[in-house]
Structure formats: C-alpha cells, structure tokens
C-alpha atoms as a PDB file:
ATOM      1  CA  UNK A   1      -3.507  -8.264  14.022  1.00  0.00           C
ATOM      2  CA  UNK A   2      -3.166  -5.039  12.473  1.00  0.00           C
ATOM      3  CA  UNK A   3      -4.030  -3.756   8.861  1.00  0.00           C
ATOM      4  CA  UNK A   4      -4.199  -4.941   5.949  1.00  0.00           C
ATOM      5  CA  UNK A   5      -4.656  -7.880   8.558  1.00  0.00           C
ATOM      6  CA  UNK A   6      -3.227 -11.110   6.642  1.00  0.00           C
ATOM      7  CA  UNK A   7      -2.441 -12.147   3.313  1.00  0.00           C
ATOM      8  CA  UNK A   8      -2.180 -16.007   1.501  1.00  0.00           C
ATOM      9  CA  UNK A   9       0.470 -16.807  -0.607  1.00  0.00           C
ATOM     10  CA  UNK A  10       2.413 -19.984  -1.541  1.00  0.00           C
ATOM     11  CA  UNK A  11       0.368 -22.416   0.594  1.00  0.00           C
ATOM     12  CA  UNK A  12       1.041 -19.673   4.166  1.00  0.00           C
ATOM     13  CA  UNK A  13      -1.170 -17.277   5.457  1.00  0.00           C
ATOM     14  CA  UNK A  14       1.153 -13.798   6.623  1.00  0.00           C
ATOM     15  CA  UNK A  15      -0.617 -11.800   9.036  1.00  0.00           C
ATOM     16  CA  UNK A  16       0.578  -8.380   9.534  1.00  0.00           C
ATOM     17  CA  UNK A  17       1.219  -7.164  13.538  1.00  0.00           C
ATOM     18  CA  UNK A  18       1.222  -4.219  14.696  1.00  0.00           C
ATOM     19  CA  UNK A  19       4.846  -3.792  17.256  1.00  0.00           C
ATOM     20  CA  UNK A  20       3.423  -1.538  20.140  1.00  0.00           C
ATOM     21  CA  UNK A  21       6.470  -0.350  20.843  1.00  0.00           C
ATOM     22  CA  UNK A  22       7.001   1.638  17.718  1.00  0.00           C
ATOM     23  CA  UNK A  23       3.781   1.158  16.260  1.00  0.00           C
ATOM     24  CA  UNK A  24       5.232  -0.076  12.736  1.00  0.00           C
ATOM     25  CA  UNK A  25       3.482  -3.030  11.734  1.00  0.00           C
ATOM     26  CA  UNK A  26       5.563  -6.338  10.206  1.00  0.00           C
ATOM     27  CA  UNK A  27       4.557  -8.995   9.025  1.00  0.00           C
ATOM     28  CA  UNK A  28       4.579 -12.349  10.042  1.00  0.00           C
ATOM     29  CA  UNK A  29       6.592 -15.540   9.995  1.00  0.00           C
ATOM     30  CA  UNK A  30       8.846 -13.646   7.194  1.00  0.00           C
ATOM     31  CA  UNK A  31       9.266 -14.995   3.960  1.00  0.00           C
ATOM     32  CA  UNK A  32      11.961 -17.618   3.909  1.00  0.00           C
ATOM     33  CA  UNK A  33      14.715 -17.047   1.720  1.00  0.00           C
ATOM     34  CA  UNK A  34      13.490 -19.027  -0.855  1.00  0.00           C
ATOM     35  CA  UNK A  35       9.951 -17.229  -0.789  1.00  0.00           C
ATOM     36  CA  UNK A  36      11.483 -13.946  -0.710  1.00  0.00           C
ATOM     37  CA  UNK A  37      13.846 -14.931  -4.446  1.00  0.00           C
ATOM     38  CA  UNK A  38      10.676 -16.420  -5.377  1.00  0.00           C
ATOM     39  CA  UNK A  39       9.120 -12.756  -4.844  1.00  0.00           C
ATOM     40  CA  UNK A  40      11.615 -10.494  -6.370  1.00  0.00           C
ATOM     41  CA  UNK A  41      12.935 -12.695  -9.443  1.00  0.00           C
ATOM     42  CA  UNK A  42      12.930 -10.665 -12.571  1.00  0.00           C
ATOM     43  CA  UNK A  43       9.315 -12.163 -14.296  1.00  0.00           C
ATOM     44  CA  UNK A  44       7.147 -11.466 -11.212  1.00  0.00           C
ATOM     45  CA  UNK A  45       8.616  -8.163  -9.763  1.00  0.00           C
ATOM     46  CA  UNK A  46      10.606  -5.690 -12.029  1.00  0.00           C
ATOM     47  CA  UNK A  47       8.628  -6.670 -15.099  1.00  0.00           C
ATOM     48  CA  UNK A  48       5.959  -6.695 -13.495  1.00  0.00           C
ATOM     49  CA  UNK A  49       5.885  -3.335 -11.642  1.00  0.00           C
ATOM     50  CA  UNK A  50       8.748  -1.917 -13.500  1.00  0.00           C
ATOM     51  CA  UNK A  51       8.349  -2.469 -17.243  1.00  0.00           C
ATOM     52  CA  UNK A  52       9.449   0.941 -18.336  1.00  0.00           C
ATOM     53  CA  UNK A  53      12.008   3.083 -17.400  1.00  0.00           C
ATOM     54  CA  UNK A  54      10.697   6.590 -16.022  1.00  0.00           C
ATOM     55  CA  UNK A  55      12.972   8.637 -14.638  1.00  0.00           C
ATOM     56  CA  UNK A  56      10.295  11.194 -14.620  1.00  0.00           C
ATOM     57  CA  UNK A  57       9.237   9.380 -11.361  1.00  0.00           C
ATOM     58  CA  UNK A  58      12.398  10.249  -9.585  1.00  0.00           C
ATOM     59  CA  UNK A  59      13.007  13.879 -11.095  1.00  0.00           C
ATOM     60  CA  UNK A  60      12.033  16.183  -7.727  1.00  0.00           C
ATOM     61  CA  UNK A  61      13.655  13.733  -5.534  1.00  0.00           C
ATOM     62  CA  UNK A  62      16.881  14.211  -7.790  1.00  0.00           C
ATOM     63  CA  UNK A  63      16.270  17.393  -7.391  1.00  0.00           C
ATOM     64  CA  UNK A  64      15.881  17.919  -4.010  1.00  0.00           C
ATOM     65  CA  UNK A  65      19.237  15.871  -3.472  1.00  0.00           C
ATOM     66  CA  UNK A  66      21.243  18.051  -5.423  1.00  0.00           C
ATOM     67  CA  UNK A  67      20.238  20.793  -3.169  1.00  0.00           C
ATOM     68  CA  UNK A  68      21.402  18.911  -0.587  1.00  0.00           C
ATOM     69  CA  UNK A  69      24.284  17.352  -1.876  1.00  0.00           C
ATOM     70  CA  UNK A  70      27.157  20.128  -1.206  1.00  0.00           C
ATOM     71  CA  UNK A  71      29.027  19.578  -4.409  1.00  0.00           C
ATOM     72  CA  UNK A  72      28.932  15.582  -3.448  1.00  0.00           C
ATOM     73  CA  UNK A  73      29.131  13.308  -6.668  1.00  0.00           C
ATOM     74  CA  UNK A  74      29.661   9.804  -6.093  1.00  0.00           C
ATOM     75  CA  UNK A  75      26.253   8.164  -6.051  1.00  0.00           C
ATOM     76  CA  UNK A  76      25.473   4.614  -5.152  1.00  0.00           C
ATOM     77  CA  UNK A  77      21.993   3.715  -5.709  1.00  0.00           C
ATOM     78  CA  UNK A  78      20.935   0.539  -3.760  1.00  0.00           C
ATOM     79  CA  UNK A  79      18.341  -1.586  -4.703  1.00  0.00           C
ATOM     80  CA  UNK A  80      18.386   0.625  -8.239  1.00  0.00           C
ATOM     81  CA  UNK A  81      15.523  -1.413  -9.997  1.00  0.00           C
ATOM     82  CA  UNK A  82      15.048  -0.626 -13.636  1.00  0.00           C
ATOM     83  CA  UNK A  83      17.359   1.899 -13.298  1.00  0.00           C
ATOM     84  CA  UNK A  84      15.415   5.053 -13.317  1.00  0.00           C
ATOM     85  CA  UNK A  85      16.340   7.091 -10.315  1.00  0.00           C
ATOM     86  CA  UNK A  86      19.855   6.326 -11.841  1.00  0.00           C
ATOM     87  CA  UNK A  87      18.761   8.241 -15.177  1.00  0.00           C
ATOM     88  CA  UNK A  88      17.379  10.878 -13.142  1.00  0.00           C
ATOM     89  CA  UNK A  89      19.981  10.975 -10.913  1.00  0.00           C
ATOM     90  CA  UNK A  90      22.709  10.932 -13.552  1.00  0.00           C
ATOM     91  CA  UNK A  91      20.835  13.426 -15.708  1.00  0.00           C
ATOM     92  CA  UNK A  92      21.259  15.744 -12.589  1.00  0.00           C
ATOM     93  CA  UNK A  93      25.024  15.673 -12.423  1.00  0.00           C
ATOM     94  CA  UNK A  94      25.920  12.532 -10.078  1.00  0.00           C
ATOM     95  CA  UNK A  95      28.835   9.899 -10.924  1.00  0.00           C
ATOM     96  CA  UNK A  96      26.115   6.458  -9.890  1.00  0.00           C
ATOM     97  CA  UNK A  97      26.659   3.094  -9.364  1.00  0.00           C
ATOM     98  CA  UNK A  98      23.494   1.110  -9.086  1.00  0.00           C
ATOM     99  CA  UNK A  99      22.933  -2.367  -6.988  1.00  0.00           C
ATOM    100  CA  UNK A 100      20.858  -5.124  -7.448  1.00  0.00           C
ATOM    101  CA  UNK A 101      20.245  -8.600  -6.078  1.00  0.00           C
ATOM    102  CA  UNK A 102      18.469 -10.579  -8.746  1.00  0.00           C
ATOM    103  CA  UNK A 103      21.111 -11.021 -12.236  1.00  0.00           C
ATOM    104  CA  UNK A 104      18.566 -10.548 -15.027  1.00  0.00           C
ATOM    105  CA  UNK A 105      17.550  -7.310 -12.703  1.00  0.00           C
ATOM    106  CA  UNK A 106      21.304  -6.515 -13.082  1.00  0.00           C
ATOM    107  CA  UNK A 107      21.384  -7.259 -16.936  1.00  0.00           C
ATOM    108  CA  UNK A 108      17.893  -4.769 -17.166  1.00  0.00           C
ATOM    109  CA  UNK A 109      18.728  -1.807 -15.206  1.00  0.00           C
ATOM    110  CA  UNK A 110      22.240  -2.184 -16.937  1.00  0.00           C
ATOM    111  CA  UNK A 111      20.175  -0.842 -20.436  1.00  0.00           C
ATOM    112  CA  UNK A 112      20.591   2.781 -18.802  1.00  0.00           C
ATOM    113  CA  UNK A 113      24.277   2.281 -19.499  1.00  0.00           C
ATOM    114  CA  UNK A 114      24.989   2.711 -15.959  1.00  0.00           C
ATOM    115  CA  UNK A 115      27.279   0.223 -13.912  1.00  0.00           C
ATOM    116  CA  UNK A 116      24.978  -2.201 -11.965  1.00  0.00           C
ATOM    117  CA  UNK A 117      26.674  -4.736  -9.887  1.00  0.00           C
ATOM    118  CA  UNK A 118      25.478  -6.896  -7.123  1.00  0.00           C
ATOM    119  CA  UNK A 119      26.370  -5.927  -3.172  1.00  0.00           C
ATOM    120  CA  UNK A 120      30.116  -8.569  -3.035  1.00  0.00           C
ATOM    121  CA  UNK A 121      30.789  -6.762  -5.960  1.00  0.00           C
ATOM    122  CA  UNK A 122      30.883  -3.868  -4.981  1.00  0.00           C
ATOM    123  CA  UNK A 123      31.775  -4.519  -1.719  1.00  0.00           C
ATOM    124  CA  UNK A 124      35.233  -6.323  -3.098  1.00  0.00           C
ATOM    125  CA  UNK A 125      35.676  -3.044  -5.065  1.00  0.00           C
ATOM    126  CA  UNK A 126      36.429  -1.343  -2.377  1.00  0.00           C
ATOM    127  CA  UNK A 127      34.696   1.757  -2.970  1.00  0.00           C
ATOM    128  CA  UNK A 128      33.229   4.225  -0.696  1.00  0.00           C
ATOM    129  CA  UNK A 129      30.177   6.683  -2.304  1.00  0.00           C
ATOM    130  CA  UNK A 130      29.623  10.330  -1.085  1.00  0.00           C
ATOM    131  CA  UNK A 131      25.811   9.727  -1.379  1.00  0.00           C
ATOM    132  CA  UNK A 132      23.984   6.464  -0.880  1.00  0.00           C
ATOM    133  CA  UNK A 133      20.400   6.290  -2.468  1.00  0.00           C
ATOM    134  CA  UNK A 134      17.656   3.795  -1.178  1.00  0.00           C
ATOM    135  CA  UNK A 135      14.048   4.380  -3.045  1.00  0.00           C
ATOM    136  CA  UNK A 136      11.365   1.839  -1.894  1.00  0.00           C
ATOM    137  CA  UNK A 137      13.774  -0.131  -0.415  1.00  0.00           C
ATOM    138  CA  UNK A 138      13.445  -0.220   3.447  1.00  0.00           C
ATOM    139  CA  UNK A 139      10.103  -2.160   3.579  1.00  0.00           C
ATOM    140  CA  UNK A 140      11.172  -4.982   1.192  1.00  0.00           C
ATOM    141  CA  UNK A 141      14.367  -5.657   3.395  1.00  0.00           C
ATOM    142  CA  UNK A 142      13.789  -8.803   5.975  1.00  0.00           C
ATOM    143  CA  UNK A 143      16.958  -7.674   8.478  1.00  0.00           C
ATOM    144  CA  UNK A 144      16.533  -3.781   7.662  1.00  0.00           C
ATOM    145  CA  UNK A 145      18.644  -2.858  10.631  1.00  0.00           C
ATOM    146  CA  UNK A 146      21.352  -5.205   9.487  1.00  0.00           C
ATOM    147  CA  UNK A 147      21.426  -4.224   5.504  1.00  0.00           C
ATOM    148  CA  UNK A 148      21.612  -0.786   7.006  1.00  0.00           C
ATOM    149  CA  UNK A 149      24.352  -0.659   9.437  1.00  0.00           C
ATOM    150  CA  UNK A 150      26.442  -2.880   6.744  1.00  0.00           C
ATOM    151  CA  UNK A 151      25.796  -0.061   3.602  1.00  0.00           C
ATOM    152  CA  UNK A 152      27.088   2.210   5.863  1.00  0.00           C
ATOM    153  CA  UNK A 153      30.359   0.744   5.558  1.00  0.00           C
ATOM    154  CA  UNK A 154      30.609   1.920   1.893  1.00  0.00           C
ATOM    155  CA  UNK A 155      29.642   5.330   2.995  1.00  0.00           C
ATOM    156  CA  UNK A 156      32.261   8.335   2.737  1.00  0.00           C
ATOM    157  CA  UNK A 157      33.131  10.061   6.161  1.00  0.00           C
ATOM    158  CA  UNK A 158      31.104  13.050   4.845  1.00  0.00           C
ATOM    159  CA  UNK A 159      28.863  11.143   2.890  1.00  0.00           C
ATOM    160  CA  UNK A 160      24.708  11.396   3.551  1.00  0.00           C
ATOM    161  CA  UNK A 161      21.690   8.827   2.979  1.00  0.00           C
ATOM    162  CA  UNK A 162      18.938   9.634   0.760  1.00  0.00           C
ATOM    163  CA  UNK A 163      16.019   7.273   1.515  1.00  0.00           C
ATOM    164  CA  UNK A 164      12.534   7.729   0.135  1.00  0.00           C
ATOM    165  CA  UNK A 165       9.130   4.803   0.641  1.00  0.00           C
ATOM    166  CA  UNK A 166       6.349   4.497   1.188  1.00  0.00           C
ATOM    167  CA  UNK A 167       4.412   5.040   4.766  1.00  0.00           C
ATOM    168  CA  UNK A 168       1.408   2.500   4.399  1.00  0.00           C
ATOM    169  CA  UNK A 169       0.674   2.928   8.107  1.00  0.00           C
ATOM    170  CA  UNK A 170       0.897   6.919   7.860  1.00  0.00           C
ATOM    171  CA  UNK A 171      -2.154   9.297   8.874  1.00  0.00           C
ATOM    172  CA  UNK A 172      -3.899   9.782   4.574  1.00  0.00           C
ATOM    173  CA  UNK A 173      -7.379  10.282   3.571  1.00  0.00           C
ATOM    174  CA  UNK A 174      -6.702   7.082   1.456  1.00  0.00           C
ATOM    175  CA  UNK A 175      -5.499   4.943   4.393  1.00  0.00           C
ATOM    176  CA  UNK A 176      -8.238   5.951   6.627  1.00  0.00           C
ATOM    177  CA  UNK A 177     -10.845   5.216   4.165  1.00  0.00           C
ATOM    178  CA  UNK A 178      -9.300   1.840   3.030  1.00  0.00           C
ATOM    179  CA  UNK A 179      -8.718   0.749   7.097  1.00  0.00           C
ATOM    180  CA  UNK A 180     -12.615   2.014   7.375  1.00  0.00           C
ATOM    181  CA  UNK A 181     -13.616  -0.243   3.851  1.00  0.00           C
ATOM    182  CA  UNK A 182     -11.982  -3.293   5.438  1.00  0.00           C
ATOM    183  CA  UNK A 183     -13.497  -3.172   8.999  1.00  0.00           C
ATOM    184  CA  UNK A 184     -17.159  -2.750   7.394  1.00  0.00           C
ATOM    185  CA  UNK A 185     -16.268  -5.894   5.307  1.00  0.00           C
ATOM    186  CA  UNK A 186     -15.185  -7.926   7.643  1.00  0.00           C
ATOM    187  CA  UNK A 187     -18.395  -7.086   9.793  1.00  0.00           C
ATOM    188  CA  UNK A 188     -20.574  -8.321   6.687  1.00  0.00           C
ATOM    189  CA  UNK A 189     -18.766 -11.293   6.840  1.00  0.00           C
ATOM    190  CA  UNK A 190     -16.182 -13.783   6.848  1.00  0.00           C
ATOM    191  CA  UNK A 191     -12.664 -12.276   6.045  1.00  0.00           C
ATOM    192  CA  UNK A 192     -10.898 -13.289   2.553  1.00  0.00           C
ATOM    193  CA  UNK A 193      -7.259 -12.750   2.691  1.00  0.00           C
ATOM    194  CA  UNK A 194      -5.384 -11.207   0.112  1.00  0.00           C
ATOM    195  CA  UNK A 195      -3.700 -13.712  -2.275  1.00  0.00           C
ATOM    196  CA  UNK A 196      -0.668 -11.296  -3.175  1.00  0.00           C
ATOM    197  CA  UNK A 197       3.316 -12.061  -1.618  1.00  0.00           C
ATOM    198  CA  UNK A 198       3.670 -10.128   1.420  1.00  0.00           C
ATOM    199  CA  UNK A 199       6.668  -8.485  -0.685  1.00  0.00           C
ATOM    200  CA  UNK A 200       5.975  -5.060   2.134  1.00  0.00           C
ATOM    201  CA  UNK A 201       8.156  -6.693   4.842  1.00  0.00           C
ATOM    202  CA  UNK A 202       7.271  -3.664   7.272  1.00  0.00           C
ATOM    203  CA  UNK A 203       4.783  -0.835   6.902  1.00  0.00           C
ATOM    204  CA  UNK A 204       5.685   2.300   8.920  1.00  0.00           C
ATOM    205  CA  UNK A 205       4.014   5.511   9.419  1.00  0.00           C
ATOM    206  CA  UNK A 206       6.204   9.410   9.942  1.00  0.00           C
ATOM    207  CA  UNK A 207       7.335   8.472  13.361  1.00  0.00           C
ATOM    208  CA  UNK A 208       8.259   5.270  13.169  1.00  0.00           C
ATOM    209  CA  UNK A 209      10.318   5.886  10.037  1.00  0.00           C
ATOM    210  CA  UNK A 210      11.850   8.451  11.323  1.00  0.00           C
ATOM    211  CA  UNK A 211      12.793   7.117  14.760  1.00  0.00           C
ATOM    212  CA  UNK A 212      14.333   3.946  12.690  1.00  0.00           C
ATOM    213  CA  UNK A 213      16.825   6.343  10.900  1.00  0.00           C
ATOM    214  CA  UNK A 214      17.522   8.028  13.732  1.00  0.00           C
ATOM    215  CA  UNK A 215      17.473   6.795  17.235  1.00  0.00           C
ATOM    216  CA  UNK A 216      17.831   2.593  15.999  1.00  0.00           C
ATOM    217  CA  UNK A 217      20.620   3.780  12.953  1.00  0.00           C
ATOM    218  CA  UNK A 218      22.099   7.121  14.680  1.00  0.00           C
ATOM    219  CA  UNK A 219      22.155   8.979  11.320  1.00  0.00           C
ATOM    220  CA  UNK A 220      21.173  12.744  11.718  1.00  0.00           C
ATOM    221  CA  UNK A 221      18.677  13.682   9.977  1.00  0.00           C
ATOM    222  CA  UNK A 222      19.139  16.557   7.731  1.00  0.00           C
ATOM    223  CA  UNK A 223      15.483  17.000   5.992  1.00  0.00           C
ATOM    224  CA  UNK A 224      12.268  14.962   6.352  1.00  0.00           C
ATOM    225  CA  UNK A 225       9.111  15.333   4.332  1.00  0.00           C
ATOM    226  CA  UNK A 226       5.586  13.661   3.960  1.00  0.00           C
ATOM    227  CA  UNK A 227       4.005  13.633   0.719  1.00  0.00           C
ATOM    228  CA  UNK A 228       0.883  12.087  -0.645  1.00  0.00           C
ATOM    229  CA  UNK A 229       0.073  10.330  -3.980  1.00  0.00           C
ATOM    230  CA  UNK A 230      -3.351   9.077  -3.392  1.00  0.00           C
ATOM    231  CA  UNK A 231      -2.249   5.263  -4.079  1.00  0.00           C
ATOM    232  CA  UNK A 232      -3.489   2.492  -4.986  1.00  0.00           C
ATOM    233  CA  UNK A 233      -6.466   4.435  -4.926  1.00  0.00           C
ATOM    234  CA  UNK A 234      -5.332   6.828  -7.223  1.00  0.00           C
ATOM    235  CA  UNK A 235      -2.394   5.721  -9.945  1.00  0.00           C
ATOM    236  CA  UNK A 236      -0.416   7.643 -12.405  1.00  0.00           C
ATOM    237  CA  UNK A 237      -1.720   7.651 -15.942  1.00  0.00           C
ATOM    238  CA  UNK A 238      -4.686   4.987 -15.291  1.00  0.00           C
ATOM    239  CA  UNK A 239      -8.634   5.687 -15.680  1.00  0.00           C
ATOM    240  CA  UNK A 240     -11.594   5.073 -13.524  1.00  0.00           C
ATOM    241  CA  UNK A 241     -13.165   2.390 -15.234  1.00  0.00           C
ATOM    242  CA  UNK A 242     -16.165   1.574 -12.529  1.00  0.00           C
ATOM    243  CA  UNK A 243     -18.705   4.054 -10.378  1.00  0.00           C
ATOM    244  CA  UNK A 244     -16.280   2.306  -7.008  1.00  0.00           C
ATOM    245  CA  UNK A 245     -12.839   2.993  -8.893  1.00  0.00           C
ATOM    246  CA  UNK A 246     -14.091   6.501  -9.742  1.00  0.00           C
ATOM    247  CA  UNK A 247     -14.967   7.193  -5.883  1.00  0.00           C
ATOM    248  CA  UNK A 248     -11.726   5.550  -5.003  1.00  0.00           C
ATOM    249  CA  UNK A 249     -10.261   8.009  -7.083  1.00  0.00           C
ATOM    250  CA  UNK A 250     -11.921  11.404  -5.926  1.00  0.00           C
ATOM    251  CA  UNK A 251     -10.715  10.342  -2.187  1.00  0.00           C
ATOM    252  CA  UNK A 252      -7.064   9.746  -3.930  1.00  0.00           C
ATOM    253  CA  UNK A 253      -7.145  12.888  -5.108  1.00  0.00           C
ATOM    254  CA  UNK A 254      -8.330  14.917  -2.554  1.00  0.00           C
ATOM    255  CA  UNK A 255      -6.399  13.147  -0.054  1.00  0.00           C
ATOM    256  CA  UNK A 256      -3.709  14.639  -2.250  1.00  0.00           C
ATOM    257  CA  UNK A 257      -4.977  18.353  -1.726  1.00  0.00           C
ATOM    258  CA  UNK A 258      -5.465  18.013   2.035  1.00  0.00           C
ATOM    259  CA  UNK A 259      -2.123  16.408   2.353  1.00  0.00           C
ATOM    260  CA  UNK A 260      -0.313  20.080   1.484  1.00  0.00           C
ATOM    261  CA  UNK A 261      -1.597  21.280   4.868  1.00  0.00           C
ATOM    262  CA  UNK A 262       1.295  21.661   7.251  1.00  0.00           C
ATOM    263  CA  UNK A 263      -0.281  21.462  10.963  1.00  0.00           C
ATOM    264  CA  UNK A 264       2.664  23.700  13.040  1.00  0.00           C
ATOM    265  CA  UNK A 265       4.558  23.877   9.973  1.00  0.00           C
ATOM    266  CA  UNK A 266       5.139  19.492  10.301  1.00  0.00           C
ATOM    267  CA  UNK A 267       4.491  17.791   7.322  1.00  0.00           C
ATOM    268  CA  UNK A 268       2.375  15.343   9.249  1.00  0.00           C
ATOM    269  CA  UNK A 269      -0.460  13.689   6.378  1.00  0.00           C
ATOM    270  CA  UNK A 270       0.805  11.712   2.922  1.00  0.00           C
ATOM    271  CA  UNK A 271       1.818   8.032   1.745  1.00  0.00           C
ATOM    272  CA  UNK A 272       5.383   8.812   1.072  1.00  0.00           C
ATOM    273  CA  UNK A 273       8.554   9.937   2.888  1.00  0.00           C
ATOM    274  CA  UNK A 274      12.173  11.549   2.205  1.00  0.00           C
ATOM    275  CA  UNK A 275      14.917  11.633   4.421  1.00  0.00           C
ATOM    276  CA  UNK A 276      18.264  13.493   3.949  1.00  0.00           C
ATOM    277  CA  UNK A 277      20.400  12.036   6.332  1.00  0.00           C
ATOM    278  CA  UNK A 278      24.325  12.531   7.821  1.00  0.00           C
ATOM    279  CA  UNK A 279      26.139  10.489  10.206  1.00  0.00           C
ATOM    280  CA  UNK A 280      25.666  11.672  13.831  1.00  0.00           C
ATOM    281  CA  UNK A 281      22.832  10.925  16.141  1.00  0.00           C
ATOM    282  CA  UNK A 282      19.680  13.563  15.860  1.00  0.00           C
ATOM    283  CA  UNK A 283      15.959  13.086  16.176  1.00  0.00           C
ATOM    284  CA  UNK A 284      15.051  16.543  15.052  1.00  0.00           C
ATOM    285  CA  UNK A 285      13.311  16.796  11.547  1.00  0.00           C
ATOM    286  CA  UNK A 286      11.707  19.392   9.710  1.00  0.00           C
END
C-alpha cells in the first residue's frame, strides 16, 4: 500500500498502490461504472466543489497559453466543469468549446454562454480544435491512456495539449508532513480509512506525469512547470479556525515559499503541474 493508504466508500474499501515501475500510485479495484456516475453526478461533485464560477482560478494558466499558442484559436476544453477556464480562456481571445459527461453539468457550465456538448457530440461534429485543454482531468479518468490517445483524434495537425493537475505524490512541504502525520497515527493505533469516493483515480508526482505525456502518449513536450498551493492544508479564501488548522496552514504556506526554489534551474517541489505539449515524441522539459 502506498499513501493516503485506503479509503471506504459505498460498502468497498479502495486502497491506493504504489506501481514500482513508474512510481504513480492508483488506486484499487477502480470504481465501477456505476460508482464512478455515482461520483461525478451534478449534486455531489460540481456543486459541491464547483458552486461558483471563478475564472480568476484559471487566469495565469490562460495566460501562459496564449504565450504559447502561436496565433492558435480554436479551443476545446475537456472535462470544462463549471465553465471557468472557458471564461478565462475566452476572455483571453480563444474561440472554446467545452465538454462534459454528466447533462445537468452540461446545462451548468452552459450559463457562461459557451457551447458545452458531451464527447459523441462533438465527436459527430466533426471538428478538429487547434488547442485542446484538460484542467484536473487526468487523475479522475479510469482508462487515461485510452481517453487520451482518442482526444487526440480531434486534435489539429499543428494543434498542442494544455494539461494542468494536481501531483498528490510530488516532493511538497505539505505532502511530506501529511505522509509523516499519517505514519505517526497509524503507529498510535489502529488505522481508520477515509470515508470519501476515491474520485483521484491516479496520483502522480513530476516524473511520472511527465513520462505519461511523453514516452506512454508521444506528445513533445513544449513547457513543464511545478507549482505549489499549499492544499488542503492551505485553501483559497478560508480561515484557520483551530490551533491544528492554523499549523496546517503555516506549513501550507511556507511550503508555498520554498516551492519557488529552482534546484539546477528544474522546477522540482509544488502540488501542481502544466504541460504545453505538441505532437512528436520528446522527454525533454524545462
């Protein structure tokens, strides 16, 4: 077993297992099909994590993409949510098209006035998209490889990826000190599982990530960068209510401040990942 160790939800205990071949960590059996729509419908995902739209959320990553982008356009944002790296997106200058799986999700993220569709829809449509967008995507997906290789179909000959996530097995302050918090309870006694869905499918750390893109997909990767946001132990916009929740927070935030050094000019520490990607095998990032 591997950390966060196991989880138990709807009757099943997940454990999480670490693959010591690429060192990402999975977890395991995977949801069935009816576990995972269980997971993602409307009332216990999006409006649960998702209530508002903030495209402030998304603004340097739109930002960053229209650096990149080479006068590209056409924007198809997979797995778009409420919608706000659309608004971002679209405030930026891109033409976007968002996806979702789940039709009230659709009927939500449609508010932005943006086209939302599901995948066959878009599929049947026929289009192709100069830039295809994935933002905490990846580890909710239970074939990743597959969904990947078949959104590449709807990607323009000199189109890129744009994939940002989380790395919840990445080198942080925050996950050493929450690995270290869970080995000293377990010591002090019996282990109590998390009750949550395993709705993290696969938690990967810089290289892993990076060698999925690359050497599994056989994109080329254009730009990679590590960044750290000090969660869960530190969240946007809420308040240390406790003497733990305070401490929690201090180690989120400095964990943010030691993140910014570069060791060899690598971004190497941080909870978070971008990738820049273009068709053609490369392992190099920077």
């Amino acid at each position: 077993m591997a950390f966060p160790y196991r989880t138990h939800w709807n009757g099943r205990d997940f454990t999480y297992v670490r693959c010591a071949a690429c060192r990402a960590t999975y977890v395991d059996p995977l949801p069935t099909d009816s576990e995972l729509a269980a997971m993602y419908a409307s009332e216990s995902y999006h409006d649960r994590h998702y209530p508002e739209i903030r495209p402030e959320r998304y603004r340097a990553s739109a930002v960053l993409l229209r650096r990149w982008s080479g006068g590209r356009r056409k924007l198809l944002d997979f797995g778009c949510g409420n919608g706000s790296f659309l608004v971002a997106a679209a405030a930026a200058g891109f033409d976007c098209v968002g996806i979702e799986y789940e039709p009230s999700a659709i009927e939500g993220a449609r508010r932005t006035g943006i086209p939302v569709y599901d995948l066959e829809a878009v599929r049947s449509s026929g289009q192709r998209f100069e830039i295809i967008h994935l933002g905490d995507v990846l580890e909710h997906l239970a074939d990743p490889y597959g969904t990947m290789r078949s959104l590449g179909t709807l990607l323009a000959p000199n189109g890129i990826l744009f994939v940002e996530g989380p790395l919840q097995s990445n080198m942080s302050l925050v996950y050493f000190a929450s690995v270290a918090s869970k080995r000293l309870r377990r010591l002090l006694g019996p282990e109590r599982p998390s009750s949550v869905p395993p709705t993290h499918l696969v938690l990967a750390g810089r290289s892993a990530q990076a060698a999925f893109l690359t050497r599994r997909l056989g994109y080329r990767l254009l730009h990679f960068d590590v960044y750290e946001t000090g969660w869960p132990y530190r969240v946007e916009g809420a308040r240390p209510r406790s003497g733990a929740a305070l401490v929690k927070y201090a180690i989120g935030l400095v964990a943010v401040l030691v993140s910014r050094v570069r060791l060899g000019g690598w971004p190497t520490l941080g909870n978070r990942f971008r990738a820049l990607l273009a068709p053609g095998s490369s392992a190099r990032t920077r």
